[in-house]
N, C-alpha and C. Protein backbone atom coordinates (compact mmCIF):
# COMPACT_ATOMS: atom_id res chain seq x y z
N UNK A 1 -148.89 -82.69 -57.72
CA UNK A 1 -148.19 -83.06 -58.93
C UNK A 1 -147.58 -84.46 -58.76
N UNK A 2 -148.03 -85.57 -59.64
CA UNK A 2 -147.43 -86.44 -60.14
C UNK A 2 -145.41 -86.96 -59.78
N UNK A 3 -145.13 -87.47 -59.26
CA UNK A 3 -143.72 -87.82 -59.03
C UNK A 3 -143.55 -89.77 -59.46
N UNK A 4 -142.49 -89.70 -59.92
CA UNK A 4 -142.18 -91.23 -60.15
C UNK A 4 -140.72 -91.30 -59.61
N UNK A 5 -140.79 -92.82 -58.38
CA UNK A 5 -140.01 -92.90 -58.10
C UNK A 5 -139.28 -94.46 -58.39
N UNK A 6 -138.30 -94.77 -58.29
CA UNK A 6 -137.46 -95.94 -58.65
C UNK A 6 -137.79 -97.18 -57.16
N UNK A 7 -138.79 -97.94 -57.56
CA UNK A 7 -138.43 -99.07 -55.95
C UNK A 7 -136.96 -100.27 -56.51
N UNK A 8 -136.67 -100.49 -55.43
CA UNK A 8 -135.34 -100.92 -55.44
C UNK A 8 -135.32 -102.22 -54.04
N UNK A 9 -134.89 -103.62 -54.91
CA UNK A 9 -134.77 -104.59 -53.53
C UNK A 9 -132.52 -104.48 -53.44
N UNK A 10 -132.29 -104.01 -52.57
CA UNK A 10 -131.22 -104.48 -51.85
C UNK A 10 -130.74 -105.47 -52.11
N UNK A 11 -128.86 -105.66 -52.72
CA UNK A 11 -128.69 -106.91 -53.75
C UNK A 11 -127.87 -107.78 -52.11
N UNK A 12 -128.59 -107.63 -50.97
CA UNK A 12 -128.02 -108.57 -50.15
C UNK A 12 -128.29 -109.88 -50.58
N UNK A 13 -127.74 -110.96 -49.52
CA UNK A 13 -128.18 -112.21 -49.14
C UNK A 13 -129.64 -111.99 -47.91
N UNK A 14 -128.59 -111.33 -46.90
CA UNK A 14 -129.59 -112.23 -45.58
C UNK A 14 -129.63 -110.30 -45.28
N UNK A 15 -131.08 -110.00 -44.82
CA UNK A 15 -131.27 -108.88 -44.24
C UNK A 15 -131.17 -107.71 -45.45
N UNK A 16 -132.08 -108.61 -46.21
CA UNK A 16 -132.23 -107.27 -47.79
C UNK A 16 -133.35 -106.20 -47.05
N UNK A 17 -133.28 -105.44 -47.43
CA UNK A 17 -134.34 -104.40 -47.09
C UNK A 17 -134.57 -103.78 -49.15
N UNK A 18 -135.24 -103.00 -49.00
CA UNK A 18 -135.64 -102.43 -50.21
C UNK A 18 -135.86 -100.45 -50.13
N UNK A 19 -136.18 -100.16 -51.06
CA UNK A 19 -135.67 -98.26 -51.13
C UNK A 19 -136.44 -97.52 -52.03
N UNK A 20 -136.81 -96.61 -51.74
CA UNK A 20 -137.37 -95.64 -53.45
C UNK A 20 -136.21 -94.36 -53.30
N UNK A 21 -135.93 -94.46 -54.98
CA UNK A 21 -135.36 -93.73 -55.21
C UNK A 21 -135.82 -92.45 -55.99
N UNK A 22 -134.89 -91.37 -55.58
CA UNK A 22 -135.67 -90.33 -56.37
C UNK A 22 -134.72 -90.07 -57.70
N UNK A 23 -134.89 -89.28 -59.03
CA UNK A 23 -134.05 -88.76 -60.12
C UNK A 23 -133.07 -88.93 -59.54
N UNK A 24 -132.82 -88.43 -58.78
CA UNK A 24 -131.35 -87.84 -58.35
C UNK A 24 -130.29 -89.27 -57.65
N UNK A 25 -130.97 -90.41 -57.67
CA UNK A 25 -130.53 -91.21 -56.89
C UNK A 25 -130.16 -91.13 -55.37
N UNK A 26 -131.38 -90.48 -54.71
CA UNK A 26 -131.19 -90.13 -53.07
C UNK A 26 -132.40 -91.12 -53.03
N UNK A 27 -132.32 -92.11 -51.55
CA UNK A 27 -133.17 -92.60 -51.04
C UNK A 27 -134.49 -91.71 -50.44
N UNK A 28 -135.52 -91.95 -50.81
CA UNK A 28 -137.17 -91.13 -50.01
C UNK A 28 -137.46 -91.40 -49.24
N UNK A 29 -137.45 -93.12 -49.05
CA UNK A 29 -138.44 -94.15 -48.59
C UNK A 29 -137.35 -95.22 -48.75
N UNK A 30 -137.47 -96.16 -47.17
CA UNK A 30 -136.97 -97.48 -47.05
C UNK A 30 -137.26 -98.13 -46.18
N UNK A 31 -137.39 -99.88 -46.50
CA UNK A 31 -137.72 -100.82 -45.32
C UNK A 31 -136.62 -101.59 -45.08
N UNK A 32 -135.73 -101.22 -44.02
CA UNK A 32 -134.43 -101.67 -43.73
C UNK A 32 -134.97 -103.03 -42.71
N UNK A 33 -134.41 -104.09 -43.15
CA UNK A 33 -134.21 -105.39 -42.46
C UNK A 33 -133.69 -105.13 -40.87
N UNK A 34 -134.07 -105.61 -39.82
CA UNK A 34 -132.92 -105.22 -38.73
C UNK A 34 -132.77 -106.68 -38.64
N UNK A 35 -133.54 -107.79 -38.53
CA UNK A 35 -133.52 -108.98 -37.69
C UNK A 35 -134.10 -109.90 -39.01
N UNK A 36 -133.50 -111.56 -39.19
CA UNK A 36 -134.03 -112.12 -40.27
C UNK A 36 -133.91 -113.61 -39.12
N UNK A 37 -134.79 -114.02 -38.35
CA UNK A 37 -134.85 -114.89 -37.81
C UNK A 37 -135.05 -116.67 -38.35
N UNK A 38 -134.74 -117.50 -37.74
CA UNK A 38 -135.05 -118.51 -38.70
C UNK A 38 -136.95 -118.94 -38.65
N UNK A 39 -137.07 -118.64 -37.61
CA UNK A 39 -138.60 -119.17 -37.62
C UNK A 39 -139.01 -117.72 -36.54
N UNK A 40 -140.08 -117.26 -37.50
CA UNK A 40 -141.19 -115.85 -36.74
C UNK A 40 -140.34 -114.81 -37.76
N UNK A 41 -141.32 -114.08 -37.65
CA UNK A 41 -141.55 -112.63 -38.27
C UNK A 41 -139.97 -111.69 -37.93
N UNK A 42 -139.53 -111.09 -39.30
CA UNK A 42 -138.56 -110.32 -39.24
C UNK A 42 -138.86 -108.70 -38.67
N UNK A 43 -137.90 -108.26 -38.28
CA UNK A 43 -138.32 -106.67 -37.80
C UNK A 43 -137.57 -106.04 -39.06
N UNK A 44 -138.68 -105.08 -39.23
CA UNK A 44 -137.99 -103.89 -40.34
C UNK A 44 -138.42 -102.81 -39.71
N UNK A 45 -137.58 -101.50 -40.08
CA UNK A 45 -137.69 -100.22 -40.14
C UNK A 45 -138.09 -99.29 -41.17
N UNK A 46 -139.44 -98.73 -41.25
CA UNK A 46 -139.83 -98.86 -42.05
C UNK A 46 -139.39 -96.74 -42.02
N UNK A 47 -138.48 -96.04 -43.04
CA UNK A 47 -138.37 -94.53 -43.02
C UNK A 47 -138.51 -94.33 -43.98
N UNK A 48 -139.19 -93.13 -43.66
CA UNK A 48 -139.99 -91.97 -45.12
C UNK A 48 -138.76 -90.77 -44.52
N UNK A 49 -137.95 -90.49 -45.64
CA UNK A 49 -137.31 -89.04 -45.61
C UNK A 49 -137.53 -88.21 -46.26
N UNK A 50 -139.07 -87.85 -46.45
CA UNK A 50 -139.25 -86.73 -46.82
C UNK A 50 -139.92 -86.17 -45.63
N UNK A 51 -140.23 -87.30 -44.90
CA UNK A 51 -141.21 -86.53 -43.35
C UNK A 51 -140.11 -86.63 -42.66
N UNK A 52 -139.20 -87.96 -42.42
CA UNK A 52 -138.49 -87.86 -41.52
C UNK A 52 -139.09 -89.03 -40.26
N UNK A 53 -140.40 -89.63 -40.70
CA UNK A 53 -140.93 -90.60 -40.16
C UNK A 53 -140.37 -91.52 -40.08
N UNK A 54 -139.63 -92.74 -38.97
CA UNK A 54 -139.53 -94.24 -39.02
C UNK A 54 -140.86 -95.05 -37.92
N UNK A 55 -141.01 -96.03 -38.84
CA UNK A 55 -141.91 -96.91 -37.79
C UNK A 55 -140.91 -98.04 -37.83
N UNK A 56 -141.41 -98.69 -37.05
CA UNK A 56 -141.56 -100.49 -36.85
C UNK A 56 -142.54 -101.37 -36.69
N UNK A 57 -142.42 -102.37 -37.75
CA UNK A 57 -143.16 -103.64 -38.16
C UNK A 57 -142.66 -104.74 -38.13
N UNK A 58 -143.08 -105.76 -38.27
CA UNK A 58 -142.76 -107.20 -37.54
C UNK A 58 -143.73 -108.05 -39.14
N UNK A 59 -142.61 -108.40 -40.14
CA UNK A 59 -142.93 -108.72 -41.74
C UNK A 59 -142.37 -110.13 -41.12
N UNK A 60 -143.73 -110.87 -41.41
CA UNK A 60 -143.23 -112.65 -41.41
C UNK A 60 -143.01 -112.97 -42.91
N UNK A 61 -142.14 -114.16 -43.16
CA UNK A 61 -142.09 -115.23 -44.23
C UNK A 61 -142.96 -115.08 -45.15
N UNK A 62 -142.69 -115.33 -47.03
CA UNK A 62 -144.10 -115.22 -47.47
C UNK A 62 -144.38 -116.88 -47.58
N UNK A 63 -145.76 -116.94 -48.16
CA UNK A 63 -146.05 -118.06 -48.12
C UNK A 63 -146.93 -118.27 -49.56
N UNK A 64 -146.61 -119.07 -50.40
CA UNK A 64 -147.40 -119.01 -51.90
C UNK A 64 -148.15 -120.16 -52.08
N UNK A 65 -149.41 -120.42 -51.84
CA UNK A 65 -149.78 -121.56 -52.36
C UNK A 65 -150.72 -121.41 -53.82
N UNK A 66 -151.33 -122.57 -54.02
CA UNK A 66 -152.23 -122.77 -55.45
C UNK A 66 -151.40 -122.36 -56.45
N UNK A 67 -150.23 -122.25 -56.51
CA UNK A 67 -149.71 -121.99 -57.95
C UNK A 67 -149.82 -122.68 -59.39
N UNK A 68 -150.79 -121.93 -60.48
CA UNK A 68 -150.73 -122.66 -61.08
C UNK A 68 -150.01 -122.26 -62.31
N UNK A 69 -149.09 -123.14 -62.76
CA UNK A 69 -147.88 -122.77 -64.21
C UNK A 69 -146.69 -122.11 -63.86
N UNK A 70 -147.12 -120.36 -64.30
CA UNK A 70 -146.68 -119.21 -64.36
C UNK A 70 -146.87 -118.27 -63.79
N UNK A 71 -148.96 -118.76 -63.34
CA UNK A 71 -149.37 -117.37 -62.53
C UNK A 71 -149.31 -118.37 -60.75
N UNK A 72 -149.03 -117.14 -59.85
CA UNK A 72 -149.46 -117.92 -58.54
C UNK A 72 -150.47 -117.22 -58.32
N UNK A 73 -151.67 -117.97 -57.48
CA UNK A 73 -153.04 -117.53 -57.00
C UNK A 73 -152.63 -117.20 -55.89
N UNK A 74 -152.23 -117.39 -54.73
CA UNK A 74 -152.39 -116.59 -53.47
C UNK A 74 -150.61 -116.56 -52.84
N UNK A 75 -150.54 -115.61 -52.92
CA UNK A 75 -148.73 -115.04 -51.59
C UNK A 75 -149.71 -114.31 -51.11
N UNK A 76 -148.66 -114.50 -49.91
CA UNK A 76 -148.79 -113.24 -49.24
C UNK A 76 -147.86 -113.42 -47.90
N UNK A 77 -147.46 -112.26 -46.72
CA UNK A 77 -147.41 -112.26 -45.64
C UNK A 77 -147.98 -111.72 -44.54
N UNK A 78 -147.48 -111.53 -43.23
CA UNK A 78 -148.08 -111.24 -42.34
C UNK A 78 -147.37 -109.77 -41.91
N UNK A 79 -147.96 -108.54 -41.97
CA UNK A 79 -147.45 -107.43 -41.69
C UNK A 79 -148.39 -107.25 -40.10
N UNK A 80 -147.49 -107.14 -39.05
CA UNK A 80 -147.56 -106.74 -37.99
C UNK A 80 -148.93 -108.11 -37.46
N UNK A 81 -148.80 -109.02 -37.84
CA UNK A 81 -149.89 -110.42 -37.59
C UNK A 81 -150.92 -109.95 -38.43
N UNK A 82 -151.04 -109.37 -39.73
CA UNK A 82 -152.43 -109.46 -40.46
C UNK A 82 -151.99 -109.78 -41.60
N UNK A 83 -152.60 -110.98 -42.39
CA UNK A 83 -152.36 -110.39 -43.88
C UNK A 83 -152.36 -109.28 -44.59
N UNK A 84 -151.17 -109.21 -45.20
CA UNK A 84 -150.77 -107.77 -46.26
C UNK A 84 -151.87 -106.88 -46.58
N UNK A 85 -152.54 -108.12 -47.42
CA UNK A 85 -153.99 -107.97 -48.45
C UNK A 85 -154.73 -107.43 -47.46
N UNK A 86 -154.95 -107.83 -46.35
CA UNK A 86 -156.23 -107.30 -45.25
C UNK A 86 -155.93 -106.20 -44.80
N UNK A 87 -154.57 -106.41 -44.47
CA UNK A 87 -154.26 -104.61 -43.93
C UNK A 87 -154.29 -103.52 -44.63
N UNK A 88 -154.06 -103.58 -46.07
CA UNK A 88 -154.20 -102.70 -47.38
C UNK A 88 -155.60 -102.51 -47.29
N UNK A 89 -156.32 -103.42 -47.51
CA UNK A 89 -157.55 -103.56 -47.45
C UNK A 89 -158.57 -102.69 -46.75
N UNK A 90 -158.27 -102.62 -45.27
CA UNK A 90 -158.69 -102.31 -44.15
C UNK A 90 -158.31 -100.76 -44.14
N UNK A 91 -157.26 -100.39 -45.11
CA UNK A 91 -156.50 -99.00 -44.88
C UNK A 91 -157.29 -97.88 -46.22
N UNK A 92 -157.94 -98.77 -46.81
CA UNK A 92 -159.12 -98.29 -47.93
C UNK A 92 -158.43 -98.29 -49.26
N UNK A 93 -157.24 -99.45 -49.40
CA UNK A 93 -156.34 -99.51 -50.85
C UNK A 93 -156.89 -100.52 -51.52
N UNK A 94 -156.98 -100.22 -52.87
CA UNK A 94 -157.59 -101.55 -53.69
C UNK A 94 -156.44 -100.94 -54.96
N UNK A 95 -156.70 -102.39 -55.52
CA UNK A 95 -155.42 -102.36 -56.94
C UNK A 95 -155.87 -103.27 -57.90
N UNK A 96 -156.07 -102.36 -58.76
CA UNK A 96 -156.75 -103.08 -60.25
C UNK A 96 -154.92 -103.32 -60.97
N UNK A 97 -154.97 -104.97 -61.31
CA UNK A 97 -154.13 -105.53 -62.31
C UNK A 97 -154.64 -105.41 -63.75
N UNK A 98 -153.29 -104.82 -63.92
CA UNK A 98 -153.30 -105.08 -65.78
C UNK A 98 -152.02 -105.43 -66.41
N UNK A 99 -151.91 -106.16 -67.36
CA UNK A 99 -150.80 -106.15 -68.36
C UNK A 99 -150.03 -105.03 -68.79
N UNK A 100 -149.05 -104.34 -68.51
CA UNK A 100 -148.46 -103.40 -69.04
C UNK A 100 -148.39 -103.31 -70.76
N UNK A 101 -148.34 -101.89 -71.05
CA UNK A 101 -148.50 -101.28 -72.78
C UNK A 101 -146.93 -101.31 -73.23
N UNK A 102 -147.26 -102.35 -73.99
CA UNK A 102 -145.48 -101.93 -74.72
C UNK A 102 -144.34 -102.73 -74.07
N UNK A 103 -144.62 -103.06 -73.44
CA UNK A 103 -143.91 -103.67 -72.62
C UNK A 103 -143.48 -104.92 -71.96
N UNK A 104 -143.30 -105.66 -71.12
CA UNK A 104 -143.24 -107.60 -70.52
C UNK A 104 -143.60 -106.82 -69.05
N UNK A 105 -144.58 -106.65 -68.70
CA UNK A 105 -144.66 -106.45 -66.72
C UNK A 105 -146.08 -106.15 -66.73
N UNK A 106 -146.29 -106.47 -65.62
CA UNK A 106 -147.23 -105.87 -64.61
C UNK A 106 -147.28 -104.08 -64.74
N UNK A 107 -148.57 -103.70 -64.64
CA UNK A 107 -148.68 -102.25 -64.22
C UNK A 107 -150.26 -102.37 -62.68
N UNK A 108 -150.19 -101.97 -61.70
CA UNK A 108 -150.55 -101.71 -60.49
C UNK A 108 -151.37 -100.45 -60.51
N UNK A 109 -152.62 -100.15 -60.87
CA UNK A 109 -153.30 -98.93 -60.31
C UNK A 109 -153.79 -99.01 -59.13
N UNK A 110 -153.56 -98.14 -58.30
CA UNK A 110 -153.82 -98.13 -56.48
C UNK A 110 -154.74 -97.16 -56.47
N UNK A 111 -156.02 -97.40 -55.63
CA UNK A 111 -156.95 -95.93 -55.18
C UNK A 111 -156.82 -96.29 -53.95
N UNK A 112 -157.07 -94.87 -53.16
CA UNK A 112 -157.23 -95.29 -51.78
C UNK A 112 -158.86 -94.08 -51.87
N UNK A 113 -159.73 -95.49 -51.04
CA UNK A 113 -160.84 -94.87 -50.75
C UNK A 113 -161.75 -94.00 -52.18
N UNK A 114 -161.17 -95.21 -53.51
CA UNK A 114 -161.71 -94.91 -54.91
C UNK A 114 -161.17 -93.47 -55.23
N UNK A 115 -160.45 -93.12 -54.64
CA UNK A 115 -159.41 -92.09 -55.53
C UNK A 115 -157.75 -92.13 -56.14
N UNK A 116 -157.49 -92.10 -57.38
CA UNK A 116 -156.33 -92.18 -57.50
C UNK A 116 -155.76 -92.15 -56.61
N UNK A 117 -154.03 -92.74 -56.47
CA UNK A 117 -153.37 -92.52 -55.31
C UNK A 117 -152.06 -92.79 -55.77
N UNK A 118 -151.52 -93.92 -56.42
CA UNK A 118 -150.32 -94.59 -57.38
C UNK A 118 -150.83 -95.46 -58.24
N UNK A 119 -149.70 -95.40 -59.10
CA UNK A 119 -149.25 -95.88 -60.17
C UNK A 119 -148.18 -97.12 -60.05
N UNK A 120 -148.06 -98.50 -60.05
CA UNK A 120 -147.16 -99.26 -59.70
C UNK A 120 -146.88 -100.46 -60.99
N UNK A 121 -145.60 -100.15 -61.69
CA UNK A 121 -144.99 -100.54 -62.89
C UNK A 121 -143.93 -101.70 -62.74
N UNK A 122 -143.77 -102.61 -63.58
CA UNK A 122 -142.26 -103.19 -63.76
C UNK A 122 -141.83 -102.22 -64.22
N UNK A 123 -140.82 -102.23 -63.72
CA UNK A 123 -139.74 -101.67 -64.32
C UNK A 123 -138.26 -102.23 -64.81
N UNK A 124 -138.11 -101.67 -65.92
CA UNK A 124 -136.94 -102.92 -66.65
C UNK A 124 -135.19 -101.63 -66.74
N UNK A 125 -134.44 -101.73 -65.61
CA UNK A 125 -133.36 -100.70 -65.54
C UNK A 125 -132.35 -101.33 -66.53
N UNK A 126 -131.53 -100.74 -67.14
CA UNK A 126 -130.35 -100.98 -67.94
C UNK A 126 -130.85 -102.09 -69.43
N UNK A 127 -132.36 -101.24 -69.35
CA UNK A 127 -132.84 -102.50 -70.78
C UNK A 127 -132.81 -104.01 -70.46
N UNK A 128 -132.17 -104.44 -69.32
CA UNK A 128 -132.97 -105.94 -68.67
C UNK A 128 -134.03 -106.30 -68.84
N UNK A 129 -134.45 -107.50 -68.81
CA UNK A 129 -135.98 -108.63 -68.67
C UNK A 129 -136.17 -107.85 -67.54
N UNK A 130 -137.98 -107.73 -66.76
CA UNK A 130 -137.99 -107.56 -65.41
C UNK A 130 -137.64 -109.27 -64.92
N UNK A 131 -138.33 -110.22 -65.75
CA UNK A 131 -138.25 -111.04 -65.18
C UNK A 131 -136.86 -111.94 -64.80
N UNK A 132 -135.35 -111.40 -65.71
CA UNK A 132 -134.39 -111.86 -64.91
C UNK A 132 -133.70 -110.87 -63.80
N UNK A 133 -133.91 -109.46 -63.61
CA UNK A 133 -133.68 -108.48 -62.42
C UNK A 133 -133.97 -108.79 -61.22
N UNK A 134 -134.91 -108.80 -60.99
CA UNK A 134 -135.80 -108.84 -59.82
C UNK A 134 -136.74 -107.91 -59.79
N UNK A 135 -136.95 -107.79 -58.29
CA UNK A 135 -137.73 -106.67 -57.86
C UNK A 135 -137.52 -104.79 -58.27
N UNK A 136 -137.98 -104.95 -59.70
CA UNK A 136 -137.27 -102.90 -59.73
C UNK A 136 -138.82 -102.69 -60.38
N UNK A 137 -139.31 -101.80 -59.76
CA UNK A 137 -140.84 -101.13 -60.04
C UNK A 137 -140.57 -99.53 -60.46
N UNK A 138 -141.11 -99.20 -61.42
CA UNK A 138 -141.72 -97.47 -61.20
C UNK A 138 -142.80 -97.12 -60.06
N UNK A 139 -142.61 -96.50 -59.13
CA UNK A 139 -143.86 -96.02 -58.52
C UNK A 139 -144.14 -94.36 -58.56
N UNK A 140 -145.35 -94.33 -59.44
CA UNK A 140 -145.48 -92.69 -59.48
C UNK A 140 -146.70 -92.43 -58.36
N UNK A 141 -146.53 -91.65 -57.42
CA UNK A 141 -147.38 -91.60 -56.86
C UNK A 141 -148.18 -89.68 -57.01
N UNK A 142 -149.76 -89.93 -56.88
CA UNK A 142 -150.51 -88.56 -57.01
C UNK A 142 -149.54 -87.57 -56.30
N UNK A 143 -149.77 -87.88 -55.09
CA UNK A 143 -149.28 -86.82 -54.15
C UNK A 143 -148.22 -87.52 -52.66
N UNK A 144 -146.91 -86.98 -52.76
CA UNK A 144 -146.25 -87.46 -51.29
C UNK A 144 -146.76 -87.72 -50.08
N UNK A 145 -148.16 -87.10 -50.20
CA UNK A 145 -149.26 -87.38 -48.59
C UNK A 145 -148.89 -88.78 -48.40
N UNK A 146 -149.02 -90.00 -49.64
CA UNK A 146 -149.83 -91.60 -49.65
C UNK A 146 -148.42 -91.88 -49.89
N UNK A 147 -146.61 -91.52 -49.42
CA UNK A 147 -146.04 -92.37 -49.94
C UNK A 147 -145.81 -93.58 -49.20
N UNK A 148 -146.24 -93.74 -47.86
CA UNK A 148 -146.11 -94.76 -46.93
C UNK A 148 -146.71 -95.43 -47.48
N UNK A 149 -148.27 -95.43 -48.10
CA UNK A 149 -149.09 -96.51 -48.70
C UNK A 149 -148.27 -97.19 -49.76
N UNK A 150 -148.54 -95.89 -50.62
CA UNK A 150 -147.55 -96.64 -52.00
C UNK A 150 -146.64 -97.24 -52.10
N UNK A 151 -145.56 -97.15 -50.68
CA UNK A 151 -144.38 -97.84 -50.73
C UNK A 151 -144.82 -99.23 -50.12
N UNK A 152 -145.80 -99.16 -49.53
CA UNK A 152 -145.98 -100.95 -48.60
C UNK A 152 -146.89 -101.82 -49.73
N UNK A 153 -147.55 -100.61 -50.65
CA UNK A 153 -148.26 -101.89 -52.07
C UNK A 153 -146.74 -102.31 -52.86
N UNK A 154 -145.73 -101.47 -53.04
CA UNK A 154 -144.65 -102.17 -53.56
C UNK A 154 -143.98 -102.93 -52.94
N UNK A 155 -143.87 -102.97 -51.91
CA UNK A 155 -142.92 -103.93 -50.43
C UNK A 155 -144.24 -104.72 -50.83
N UNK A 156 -145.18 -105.31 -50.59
CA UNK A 156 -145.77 -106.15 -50.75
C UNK A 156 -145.76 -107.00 -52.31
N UNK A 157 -145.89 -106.21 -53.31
CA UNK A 157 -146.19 -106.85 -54.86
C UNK A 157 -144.30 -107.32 -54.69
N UNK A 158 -142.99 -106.76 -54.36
CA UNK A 158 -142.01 -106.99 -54.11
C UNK A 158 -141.64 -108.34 -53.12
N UNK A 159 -142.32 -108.57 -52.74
CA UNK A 159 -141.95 -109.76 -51.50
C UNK A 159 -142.72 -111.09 -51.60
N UNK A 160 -143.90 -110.99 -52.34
CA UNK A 160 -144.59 -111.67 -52.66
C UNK A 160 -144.67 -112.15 -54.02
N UNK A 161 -145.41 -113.42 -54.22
CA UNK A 161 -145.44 -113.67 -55.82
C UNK A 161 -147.22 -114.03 -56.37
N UNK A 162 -147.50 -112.96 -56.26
CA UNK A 162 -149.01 -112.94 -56.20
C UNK A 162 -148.80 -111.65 -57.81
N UNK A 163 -149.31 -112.33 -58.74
CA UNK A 163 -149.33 -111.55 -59.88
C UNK A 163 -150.16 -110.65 -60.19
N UNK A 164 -151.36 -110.94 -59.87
CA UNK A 164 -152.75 -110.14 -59.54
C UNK A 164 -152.93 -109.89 -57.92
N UNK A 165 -153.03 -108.56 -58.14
CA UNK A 165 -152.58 -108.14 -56.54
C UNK A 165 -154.08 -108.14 -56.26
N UNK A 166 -154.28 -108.41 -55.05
CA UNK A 166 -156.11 -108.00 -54.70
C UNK A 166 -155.96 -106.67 -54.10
């Protein structure tokens, strides 16, 4: 069954991490900042509490070039020394961009391995622009199996300014 959860960037300065929230406003899923270095890759902690899983990853700087206007052609960073895109990639995730219905945002369909998997939305909280908020997404995902995936396509479309996600 279908679940939608709230992604959320952390209203820090230095050592934001980001969160999914559930209805209830309990954290599921978070990538807590530990280290924000000036030059090399930050360490995050990356916990799922519905398993009870934490890893660690090593998230460098993003980097945006070819921007043209409004849209940027390529962000991205380096998750654990690979590009984002490659490691998604490599993990069997692909994400068709579209214009959201009704709405000003982005909507994110994710398959993994050409099967549904999430759903990844702007999301606009308290009737805000997305575009003066920040980072606040809907993520509904198929099933809790893929929420590690689903949460690193939003930590990624979140950290980056790549409008059309590959």
């Amino acid at each position: 069954m279908a679940k939608t959860y709230k992604f959320e960037q952390e209203r820090k300065f230095l050592k934001a991490g980001y969160f999914l929230l559930d209805d209830s406003g309990n954290k599921v899923y978070e990538a807590k900042m530990l280290t924000q270095p000036l030059i090399g890759a930050s360490d995050f902690e990356f916990v799922n509490h519905l398993t009870n899983k934490t890893t660690s990853h090593k998230v460098s700087k993003t980097v945006t070039t070819e921007t043209n206007e409004l849209l940027s052609t390529n962000s991205k960073f380096k998750f654990d020394g690979k590009n984002i895109w490659d490691h998604l990639h490599e993990k069997g995730v692909r994400i068709d961009t579209s214009m959201s219905k009704g709405k000003l945002g982005m909507t994110y369909s994710v398959t993994l391995e050409g099967k549904p998997m999430a759903t990844i939305a702007t999301s606009t909280p308290n009737g805000k622009s997305p575009i003066t908020v920040g980072n606040f997404l809907d993520v509904t995902v198929e099933d809790d199996e893929n929420l590690d995936l689903a949460f690193l396509v939003a930590f990624a479309s979140a950290r980056t300014e790549q409008t059309f996600l590959s």
